[in-house]
PDB file of N, CA and C in Angstrom:
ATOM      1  N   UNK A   1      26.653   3.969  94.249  1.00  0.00           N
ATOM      2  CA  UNK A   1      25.636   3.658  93.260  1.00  0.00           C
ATOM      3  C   UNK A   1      26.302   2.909  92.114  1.00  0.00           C
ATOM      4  N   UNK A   2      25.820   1.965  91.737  1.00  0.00           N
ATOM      5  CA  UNK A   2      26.418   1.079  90.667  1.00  0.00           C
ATOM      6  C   UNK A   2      26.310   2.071  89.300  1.00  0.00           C
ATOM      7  N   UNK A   3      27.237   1.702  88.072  1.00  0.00           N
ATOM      8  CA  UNK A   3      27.357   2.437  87.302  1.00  0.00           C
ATOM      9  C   UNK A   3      25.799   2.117  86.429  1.00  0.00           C
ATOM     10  N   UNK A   4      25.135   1.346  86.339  1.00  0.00           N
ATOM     11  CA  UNK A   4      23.991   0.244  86.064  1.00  0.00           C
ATOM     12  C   UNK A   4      22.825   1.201  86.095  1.00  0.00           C
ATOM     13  N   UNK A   5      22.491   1.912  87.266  1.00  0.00           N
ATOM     14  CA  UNK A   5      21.684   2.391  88.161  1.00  0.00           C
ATOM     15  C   UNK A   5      22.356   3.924  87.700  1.00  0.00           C
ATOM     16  N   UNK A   6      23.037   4.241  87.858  1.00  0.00           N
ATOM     17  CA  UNK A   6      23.441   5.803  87.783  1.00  0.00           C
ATOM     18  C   UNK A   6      22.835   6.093  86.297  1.00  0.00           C
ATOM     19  N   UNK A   7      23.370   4.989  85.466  1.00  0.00           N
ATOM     20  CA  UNK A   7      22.944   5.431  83.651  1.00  0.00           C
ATOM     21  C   UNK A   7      21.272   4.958  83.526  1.00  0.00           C
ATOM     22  N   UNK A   8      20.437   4.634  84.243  1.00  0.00           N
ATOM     23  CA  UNK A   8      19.349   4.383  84.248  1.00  0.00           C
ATOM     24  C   UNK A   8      18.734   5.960  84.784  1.00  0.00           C
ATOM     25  N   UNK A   9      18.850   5.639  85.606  1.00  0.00           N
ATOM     26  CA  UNK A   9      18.429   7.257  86.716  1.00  0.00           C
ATOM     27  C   UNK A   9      18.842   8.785  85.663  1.00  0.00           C
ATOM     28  N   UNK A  10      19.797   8.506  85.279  1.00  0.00           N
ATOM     29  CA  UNK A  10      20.596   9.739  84.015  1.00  0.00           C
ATOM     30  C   UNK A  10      19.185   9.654  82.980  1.00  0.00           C
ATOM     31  N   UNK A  11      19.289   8.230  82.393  1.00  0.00           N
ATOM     32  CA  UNK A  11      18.526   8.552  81.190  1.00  0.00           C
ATOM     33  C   UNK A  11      16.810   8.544  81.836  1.00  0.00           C
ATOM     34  N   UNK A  12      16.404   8.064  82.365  1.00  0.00           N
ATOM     35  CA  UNK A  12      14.630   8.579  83.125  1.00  0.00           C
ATOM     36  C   UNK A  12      14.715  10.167  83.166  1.00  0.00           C
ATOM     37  N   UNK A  13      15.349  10.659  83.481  1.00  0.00           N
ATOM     38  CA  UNK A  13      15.526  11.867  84.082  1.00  0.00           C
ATOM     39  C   UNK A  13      15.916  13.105  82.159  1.00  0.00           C
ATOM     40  N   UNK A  14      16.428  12.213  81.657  1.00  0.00           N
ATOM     41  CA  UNK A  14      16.719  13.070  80.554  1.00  0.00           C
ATOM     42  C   UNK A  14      15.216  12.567  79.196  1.00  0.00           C
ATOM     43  N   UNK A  15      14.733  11.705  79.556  1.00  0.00           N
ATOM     44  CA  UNK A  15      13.164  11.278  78.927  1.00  0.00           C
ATOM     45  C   UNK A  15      11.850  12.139  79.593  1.00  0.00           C
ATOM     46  N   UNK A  16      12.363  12.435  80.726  1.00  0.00           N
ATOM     47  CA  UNK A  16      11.311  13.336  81.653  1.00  0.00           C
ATOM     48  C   UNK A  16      11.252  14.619  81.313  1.00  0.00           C
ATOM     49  N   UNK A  17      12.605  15.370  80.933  1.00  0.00           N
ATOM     50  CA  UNK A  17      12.920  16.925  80.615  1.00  0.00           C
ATOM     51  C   UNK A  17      12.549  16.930  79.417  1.00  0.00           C
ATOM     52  N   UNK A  18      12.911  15.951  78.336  1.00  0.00           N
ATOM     53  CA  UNK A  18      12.302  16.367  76.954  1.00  0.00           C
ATOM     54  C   UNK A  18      11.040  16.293  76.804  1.00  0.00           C
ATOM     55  N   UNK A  19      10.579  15.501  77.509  1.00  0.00           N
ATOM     56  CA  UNK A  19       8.880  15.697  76.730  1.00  0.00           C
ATOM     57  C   UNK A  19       8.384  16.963  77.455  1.00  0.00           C
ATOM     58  N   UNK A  20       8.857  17.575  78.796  1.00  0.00           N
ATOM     59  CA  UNK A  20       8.878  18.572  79.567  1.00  0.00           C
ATOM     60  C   UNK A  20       7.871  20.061  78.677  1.00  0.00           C
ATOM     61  N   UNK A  21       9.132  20.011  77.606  1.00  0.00           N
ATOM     62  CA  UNK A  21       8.860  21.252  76.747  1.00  0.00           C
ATOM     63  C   UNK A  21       8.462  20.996  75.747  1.00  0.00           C
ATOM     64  N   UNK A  22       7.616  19.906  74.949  1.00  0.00           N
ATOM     65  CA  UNK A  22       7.371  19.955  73.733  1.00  0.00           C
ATOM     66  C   UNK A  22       6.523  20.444  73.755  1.00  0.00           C
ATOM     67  N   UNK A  23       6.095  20.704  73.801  1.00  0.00           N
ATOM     68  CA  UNK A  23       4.393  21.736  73.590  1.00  0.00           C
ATOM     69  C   UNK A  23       5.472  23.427  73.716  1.00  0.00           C
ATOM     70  N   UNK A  24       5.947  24.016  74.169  1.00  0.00           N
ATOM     71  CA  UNK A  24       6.349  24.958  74.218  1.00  0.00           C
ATOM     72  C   UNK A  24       6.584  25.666  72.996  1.00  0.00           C
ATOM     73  N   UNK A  25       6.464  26.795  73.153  1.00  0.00           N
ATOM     74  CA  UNK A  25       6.000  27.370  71.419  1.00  0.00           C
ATOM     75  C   UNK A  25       5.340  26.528  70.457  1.00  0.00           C
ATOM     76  N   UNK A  26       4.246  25.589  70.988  1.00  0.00           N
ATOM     77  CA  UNK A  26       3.645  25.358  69.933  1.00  0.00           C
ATOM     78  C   UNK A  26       2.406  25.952  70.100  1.00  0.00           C
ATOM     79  N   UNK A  27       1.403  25.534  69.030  1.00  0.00           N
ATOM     80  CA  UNK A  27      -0.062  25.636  68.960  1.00  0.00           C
ATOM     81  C   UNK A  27      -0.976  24.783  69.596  1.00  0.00           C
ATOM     82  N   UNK A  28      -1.676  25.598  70.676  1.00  0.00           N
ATOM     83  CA  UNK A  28      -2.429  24.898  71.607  1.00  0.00           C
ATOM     84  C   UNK A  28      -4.023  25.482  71.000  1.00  0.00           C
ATOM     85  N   UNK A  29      -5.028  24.652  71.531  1.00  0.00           N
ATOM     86  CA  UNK A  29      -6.129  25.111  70.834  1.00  0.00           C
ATOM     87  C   UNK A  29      -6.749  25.960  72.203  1.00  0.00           C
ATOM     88  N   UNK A  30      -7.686  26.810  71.702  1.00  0.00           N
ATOM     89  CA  UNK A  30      -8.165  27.595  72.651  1.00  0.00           C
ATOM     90  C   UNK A  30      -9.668  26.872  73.028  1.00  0.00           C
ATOM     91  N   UNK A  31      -9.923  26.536  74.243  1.00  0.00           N
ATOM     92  CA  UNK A  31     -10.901  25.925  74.685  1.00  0.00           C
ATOM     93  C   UNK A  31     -12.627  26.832  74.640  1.00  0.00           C
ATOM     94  N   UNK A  32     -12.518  28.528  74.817  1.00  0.00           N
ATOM     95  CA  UNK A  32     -13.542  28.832  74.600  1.00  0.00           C
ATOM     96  C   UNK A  32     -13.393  29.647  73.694  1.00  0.00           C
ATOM     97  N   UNK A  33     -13.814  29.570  72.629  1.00  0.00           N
ATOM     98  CA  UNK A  33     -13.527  30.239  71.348  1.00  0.00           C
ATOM     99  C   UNK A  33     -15.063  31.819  71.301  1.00  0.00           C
ATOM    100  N   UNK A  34     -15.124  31.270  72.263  1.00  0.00           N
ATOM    101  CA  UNK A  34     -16.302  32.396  72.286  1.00  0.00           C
ATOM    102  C   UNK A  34     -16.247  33.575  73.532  1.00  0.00           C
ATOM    103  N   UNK A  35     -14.906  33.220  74.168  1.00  0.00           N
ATOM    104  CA  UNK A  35     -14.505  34.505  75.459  1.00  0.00           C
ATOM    105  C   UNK A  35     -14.768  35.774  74.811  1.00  0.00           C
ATOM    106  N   UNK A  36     -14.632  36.459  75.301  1.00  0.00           N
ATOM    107  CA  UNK A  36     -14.833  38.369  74.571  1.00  0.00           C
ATOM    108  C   UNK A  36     -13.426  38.856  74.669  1.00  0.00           C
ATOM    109  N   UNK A  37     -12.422  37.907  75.061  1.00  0.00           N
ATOM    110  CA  UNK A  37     -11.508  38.488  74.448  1.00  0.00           C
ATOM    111  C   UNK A  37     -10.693  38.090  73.505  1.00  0.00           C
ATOM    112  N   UNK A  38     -10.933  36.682  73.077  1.00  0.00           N
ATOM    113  CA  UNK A  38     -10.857  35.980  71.715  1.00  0.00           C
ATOM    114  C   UNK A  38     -11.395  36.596  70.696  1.00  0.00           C
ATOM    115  N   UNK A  39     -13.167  37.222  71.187  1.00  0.00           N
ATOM    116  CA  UNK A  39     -13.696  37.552  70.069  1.00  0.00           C
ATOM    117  C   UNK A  39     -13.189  38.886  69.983  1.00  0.00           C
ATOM    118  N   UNK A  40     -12.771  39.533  70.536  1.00  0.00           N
ATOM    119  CA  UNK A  40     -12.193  41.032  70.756  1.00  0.00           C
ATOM    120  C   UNK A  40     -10.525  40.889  69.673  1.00  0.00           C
ATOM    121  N   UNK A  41     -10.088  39.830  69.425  1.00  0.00           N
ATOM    122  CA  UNK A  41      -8.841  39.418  69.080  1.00  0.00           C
ATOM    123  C   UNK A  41      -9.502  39.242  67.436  1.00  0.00           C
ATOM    124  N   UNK A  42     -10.400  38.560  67.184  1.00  0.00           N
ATOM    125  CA  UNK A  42     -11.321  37.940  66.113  1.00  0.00           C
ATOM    126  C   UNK A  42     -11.670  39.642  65.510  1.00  0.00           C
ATOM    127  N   UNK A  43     -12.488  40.174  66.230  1.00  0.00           N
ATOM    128  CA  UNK A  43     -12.637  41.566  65.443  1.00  0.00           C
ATOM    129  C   UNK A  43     -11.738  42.707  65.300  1.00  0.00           C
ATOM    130  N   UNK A  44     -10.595  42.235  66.253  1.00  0.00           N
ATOM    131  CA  UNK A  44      -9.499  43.440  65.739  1.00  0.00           C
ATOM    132  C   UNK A  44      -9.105  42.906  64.319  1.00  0.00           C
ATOM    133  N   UNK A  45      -8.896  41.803  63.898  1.00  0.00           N
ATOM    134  CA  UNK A  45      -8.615  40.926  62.732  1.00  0.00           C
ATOM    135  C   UNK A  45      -9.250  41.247  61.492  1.00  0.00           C
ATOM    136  N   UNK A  46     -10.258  41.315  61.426  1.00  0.00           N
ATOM    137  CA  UNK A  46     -11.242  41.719  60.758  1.00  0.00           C
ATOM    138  C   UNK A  46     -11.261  43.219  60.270  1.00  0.00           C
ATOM    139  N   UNK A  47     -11.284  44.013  61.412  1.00  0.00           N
ATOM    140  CA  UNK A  47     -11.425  45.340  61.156  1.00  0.00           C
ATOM    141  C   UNK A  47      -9.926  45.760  60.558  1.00  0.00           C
ATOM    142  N   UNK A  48      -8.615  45.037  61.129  1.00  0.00           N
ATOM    143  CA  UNK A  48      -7.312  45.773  60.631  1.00  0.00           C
ATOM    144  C   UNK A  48      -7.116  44.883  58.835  1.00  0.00           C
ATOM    145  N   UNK A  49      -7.446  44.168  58.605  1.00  0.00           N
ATOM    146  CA  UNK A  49      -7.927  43.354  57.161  1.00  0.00           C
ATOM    147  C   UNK A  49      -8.991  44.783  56.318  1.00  0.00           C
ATOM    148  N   UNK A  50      -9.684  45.126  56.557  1.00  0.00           N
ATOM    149  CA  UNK A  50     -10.273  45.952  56.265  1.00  0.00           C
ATOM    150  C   UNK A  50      -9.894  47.247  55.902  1.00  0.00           C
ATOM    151  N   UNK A  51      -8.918  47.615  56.884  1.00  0.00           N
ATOM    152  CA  UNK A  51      -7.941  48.781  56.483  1.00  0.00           C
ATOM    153  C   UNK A  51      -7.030  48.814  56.006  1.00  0.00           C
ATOM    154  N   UNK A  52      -6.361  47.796  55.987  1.00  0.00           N
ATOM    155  CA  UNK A  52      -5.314  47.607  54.758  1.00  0.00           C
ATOM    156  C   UNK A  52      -5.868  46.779  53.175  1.00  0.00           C
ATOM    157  N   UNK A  53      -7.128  46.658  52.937  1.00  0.00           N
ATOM    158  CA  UNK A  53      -7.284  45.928  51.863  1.00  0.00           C
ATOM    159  C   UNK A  53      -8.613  46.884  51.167  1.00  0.00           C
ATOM    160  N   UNK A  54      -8.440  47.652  50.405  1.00  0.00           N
ATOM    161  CA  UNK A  54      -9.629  48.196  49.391  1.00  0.00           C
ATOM    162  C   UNK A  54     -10.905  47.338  49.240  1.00  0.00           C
ATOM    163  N   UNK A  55     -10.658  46.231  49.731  1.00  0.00           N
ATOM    164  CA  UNK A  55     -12.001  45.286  48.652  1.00  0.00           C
ATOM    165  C   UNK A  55     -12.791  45.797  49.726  1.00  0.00           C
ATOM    166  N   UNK A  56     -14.190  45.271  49.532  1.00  0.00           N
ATOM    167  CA  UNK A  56     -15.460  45.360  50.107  1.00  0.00           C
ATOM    168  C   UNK A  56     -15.400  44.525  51.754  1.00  0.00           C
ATOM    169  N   UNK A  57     -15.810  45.501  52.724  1.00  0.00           N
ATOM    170  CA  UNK A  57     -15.558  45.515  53.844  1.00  0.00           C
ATOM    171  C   UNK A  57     -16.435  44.671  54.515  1.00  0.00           C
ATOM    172  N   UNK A  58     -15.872  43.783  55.516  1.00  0.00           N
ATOM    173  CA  UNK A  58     -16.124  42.416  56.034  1.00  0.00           C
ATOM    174  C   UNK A  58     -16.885  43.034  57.321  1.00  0.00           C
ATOM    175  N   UNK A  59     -17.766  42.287  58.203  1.00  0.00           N
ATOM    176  CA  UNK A  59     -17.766  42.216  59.375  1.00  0.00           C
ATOM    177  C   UNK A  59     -18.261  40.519  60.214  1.00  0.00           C
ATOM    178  N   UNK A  60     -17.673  40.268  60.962  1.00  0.00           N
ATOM    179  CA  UNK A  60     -16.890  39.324  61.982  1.00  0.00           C
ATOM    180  C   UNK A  60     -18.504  38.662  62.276  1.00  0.00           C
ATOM    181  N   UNK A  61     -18.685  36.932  62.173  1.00  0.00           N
ATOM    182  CA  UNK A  61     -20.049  36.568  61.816  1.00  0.00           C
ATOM    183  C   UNK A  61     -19.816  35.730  63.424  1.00  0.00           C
ATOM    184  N   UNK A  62     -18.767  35.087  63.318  1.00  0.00           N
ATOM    185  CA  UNK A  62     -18.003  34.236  64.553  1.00  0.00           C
ATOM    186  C   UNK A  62     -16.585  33.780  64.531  1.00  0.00           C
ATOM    187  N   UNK A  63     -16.424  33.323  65.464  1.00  0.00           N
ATOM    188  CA  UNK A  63     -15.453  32.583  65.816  1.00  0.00           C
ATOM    189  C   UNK A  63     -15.250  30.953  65.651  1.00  0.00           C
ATOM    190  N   UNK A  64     -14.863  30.555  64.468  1.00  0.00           N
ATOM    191  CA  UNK A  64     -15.369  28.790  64.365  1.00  0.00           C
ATOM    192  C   UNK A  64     -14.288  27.836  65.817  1.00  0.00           C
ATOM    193  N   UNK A  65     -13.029  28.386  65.636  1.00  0.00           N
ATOM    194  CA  UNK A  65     -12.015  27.442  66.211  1.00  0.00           C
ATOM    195  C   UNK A  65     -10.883  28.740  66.413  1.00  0.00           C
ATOM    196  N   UNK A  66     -10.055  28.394  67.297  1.00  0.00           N
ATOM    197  CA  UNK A  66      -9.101  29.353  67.460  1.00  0.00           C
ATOM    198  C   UNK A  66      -7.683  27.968  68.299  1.00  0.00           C
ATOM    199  N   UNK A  67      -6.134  28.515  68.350  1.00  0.00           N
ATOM    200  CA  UNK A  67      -5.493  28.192  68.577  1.00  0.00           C
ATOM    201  C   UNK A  67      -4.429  29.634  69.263  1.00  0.00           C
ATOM    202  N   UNK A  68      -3.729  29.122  70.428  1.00  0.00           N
ATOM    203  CA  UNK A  68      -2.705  30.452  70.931  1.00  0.00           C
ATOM    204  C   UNK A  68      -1.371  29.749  71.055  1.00  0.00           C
ATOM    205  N   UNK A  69      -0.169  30.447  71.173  1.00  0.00           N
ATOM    206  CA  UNK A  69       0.337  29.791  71.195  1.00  0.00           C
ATOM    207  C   UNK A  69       1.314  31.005  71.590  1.00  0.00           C
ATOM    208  N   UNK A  70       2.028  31.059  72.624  1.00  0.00           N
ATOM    209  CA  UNK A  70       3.432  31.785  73.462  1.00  0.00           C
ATOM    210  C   UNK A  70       4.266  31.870  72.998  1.00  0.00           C
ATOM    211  N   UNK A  71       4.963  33.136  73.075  1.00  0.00           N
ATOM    212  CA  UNK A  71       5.871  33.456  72.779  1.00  0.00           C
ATOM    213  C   UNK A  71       6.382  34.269  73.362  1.00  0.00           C
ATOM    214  N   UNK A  72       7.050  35.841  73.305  1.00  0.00           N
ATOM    215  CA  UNK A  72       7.289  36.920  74.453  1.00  0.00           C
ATOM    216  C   UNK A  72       6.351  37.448  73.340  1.00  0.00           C
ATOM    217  N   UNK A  73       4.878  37.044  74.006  1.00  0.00           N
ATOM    218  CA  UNK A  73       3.642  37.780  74.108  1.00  0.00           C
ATOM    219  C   UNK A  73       2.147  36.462  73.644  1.00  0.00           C
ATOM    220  N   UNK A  74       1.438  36.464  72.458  1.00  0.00           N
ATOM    221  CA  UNK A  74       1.192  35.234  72.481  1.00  0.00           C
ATOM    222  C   UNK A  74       0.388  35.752  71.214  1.00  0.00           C
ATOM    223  N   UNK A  75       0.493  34.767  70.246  1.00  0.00           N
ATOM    224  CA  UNK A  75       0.186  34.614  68.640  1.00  0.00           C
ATOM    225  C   UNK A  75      -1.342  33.981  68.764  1.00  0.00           C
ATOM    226  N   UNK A  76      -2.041  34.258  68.035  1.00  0.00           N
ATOM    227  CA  UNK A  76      -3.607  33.824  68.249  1.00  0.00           C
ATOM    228  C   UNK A  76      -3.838  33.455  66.400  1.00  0.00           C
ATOM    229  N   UNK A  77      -4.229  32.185  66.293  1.00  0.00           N
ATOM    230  CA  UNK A  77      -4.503  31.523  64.892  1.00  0.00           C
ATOM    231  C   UNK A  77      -6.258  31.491  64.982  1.00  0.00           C
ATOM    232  N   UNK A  78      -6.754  32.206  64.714  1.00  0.00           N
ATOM    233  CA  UNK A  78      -8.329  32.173  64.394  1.00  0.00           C
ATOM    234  C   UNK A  78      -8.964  31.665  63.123  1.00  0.00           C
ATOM    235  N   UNK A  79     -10.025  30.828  63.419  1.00  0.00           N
ATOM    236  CA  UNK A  79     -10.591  30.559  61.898  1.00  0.00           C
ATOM    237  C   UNK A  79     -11.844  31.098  62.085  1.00  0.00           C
ATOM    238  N   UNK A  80     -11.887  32.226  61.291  1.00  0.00           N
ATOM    239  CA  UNK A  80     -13.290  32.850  61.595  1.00  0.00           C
ATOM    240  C   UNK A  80     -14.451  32.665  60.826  1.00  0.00           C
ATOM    241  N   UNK A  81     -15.266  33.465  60.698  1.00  0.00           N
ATOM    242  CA  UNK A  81     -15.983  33.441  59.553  1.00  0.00           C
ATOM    243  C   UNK A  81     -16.920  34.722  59.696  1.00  0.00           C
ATOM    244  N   UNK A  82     -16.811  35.456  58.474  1.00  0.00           N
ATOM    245  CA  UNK A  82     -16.984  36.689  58.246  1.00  0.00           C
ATOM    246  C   UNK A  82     -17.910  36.958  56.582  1.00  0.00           C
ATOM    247  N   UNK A  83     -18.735  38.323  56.868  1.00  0.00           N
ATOM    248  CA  UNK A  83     -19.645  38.380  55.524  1.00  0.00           C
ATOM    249  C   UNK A  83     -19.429  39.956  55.160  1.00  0.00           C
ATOM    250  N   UNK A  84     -19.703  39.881  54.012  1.00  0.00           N
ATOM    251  CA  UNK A  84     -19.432  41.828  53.527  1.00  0.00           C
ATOM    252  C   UNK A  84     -20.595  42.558  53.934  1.00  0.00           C
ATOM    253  N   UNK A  85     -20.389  43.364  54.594  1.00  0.00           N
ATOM    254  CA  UNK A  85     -21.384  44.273  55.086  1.00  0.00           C
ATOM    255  C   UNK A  85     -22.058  44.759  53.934  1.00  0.00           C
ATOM    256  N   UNK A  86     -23.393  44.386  53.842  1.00  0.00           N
ATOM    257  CA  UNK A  86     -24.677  44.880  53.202  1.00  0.00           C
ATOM    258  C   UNK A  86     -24.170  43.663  52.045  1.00  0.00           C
ATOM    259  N   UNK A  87     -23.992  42.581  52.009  1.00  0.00           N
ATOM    260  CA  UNK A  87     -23.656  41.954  51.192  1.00  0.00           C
ATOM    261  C   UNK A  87     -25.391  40.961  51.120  1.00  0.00           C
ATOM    262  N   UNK A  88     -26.517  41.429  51.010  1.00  0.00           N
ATOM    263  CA  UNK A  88     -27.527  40.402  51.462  1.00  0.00           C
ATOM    264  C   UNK A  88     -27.530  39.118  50.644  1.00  0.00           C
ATOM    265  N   UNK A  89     -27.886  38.232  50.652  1.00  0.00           N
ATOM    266  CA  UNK A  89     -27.705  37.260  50.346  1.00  0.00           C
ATOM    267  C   UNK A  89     -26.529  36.464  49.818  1.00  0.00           C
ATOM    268  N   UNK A  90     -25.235  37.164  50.619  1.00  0.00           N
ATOM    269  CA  UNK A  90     -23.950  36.551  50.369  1.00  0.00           C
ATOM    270  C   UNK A  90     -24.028  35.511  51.298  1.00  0.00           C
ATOM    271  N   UNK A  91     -23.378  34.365  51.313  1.00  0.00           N
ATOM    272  CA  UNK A  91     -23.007  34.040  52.514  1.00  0.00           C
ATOM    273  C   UNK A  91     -21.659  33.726  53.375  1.00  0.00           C
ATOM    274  N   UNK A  92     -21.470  33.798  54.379  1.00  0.00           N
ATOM    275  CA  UNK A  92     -20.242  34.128  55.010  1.00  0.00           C
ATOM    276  C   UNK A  92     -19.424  33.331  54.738  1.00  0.00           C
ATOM    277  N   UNK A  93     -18.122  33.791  54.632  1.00  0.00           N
ATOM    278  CA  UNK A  93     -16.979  32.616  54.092  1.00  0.00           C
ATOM    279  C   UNK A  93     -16.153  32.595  55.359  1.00  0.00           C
ATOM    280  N   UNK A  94     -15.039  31.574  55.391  1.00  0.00           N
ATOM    281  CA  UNK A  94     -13.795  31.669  56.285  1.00  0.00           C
ATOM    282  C   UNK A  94     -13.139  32.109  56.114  1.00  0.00           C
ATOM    283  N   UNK A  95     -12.035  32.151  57.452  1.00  0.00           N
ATOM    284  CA  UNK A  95     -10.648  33.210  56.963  1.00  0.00           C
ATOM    285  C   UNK A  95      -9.960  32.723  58.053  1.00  0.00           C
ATOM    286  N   UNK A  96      -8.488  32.390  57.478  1.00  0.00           N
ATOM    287  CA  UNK A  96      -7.271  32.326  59.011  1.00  0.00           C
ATOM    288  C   UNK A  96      -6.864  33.918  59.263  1.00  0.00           C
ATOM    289  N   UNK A  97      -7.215  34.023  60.310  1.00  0.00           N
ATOM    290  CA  UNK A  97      -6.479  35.283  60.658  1.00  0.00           C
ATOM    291  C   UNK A  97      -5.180  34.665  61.827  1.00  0.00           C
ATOM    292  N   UNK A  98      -4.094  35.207  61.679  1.00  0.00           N
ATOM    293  CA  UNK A  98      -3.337  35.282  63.082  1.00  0.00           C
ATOM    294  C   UNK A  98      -2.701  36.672  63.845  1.00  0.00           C
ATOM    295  N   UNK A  99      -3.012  36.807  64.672  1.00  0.00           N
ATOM    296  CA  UNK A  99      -2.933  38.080  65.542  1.00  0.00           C
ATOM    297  C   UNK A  99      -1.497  38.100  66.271  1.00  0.00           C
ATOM    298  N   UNK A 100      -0.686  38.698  66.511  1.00  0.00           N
ATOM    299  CA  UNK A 100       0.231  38.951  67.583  1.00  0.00           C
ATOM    300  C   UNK A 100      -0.364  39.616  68.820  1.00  0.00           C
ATOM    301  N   UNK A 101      -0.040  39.401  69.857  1.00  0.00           N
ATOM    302  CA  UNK A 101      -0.784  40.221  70.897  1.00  0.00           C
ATOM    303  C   UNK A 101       0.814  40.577  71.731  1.00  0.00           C
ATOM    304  N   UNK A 102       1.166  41.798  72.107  1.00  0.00           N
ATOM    305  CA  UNK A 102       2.223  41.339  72.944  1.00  0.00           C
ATOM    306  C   UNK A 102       1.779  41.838  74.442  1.00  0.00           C
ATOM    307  N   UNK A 103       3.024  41.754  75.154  1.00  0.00           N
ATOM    308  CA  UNK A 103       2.716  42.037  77.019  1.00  0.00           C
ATOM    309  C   UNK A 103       1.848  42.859  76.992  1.00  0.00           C
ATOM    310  N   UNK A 104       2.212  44.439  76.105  1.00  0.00           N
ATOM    311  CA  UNK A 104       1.197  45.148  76.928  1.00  0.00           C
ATOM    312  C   UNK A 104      -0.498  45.107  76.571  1.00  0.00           C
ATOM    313  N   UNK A 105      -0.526  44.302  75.294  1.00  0.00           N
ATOM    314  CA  UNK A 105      -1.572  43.993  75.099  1.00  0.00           C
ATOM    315  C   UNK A 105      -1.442  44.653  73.441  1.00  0.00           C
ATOM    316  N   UNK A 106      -0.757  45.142  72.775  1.00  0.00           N
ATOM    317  CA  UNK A 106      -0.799  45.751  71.466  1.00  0.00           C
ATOM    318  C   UNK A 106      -1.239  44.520  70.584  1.00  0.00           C
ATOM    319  N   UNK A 107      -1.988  44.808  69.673  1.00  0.00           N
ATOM    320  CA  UNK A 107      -2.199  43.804  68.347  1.00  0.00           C
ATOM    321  C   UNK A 107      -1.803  44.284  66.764  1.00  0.00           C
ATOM    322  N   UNK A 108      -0.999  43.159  66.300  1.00  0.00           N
ATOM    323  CA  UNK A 108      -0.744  43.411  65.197  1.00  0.00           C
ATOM    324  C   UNK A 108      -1.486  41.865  64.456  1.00  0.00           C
ATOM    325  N   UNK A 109      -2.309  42.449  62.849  1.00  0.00           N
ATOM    326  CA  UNK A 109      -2.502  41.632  62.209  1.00  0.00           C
ATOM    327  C   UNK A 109      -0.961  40.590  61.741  1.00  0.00           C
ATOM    328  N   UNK A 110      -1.181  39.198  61.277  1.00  0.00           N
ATOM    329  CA  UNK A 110       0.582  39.106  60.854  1.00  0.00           C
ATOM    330  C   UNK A 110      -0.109  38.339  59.329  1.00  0.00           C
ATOM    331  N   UNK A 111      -1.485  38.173  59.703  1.00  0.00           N
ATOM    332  CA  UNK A 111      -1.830  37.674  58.231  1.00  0.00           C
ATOM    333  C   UNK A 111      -3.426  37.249  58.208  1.00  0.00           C
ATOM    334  N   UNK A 112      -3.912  37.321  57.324  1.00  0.00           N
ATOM    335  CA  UNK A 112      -5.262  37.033  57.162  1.00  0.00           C
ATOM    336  C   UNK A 112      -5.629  36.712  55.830  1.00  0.00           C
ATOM    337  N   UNK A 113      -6.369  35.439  55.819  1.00  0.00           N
ATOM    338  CA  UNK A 113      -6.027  34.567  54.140  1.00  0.00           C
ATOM    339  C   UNK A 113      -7.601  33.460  54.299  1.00  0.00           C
ATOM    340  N   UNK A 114      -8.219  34.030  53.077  1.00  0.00           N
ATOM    341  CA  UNK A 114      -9.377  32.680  52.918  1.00  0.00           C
ATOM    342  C   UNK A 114      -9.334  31.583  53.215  1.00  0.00           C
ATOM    343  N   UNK A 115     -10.315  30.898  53.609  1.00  0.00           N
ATOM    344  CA  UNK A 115     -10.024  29.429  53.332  1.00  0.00           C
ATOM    345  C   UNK A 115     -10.876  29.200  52.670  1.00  0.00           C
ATOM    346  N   UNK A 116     -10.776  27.353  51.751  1.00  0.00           N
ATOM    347  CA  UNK A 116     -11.998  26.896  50.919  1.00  0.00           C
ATOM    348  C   UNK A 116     -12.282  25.935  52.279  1.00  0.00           C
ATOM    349  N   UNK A 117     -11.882  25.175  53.193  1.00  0.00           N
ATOM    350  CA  UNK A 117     -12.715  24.811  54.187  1.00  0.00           C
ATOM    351  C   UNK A 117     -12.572  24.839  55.306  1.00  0.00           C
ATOM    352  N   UNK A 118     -13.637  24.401  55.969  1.00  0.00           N
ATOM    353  CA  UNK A 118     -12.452  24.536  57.689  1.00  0.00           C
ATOM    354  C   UNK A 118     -12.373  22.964  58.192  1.00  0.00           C
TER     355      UNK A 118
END
């Protein structure tokens, strides 16, 4: 094999492996933001926000957009939107929640924070 051809074939091959993994640990968007176990992910969020925070207690209106993203287990970025129970004529605001989920399925809140838009 000519040396020409060997460093061609080397570098195709090393342009092929990197783009390979870029997406890997990143944030992928979740296509049905309305599965029951997104929304099951969406109201653990909600409800564990609730127990660690005194203020006036939320409940889970929807799911606007969501993102997951792998790891050893898999991180869930939700933008929800949520209203205070018996709050009548409030109307529902947003919130990033992100969830940890690991193998066996445990959830930990890792943060949950207003937004002014989505």
């Amino acid at each position: 094999m000519r040396p020409t051809t060997f460093l061609l074939a080397i570098a195709t091959i090393a342009i092929i492996l990197s783009g390979a993994g870029a997406n890997t640990g990143g944030w992928q968007p979740i296509e049905n933001v309305n599965s029951e176990h997104v929304r099951e992910i969406a109201q653990f969020a909600v409800m564990a926000q609730d127990m660690s925070f005194r203020g006036s207690p939320l409940r889970l209106v929807s799911v606007v957009k969501g993102f997951h993203q792998y790891v050893a287990g898999i991180n869930y970025k939700l933008i929800v939107s949520a209203a205070i129970i018996g709050g009548e004529g409030r109307r529902a605001k947003y919130y990033e929640a992100i969830v940890y989920e690991n193998l066996s399925h445990v959830k930990e809140l890792v943060s949950f924070r207003p937004l002014l838009t989505v």
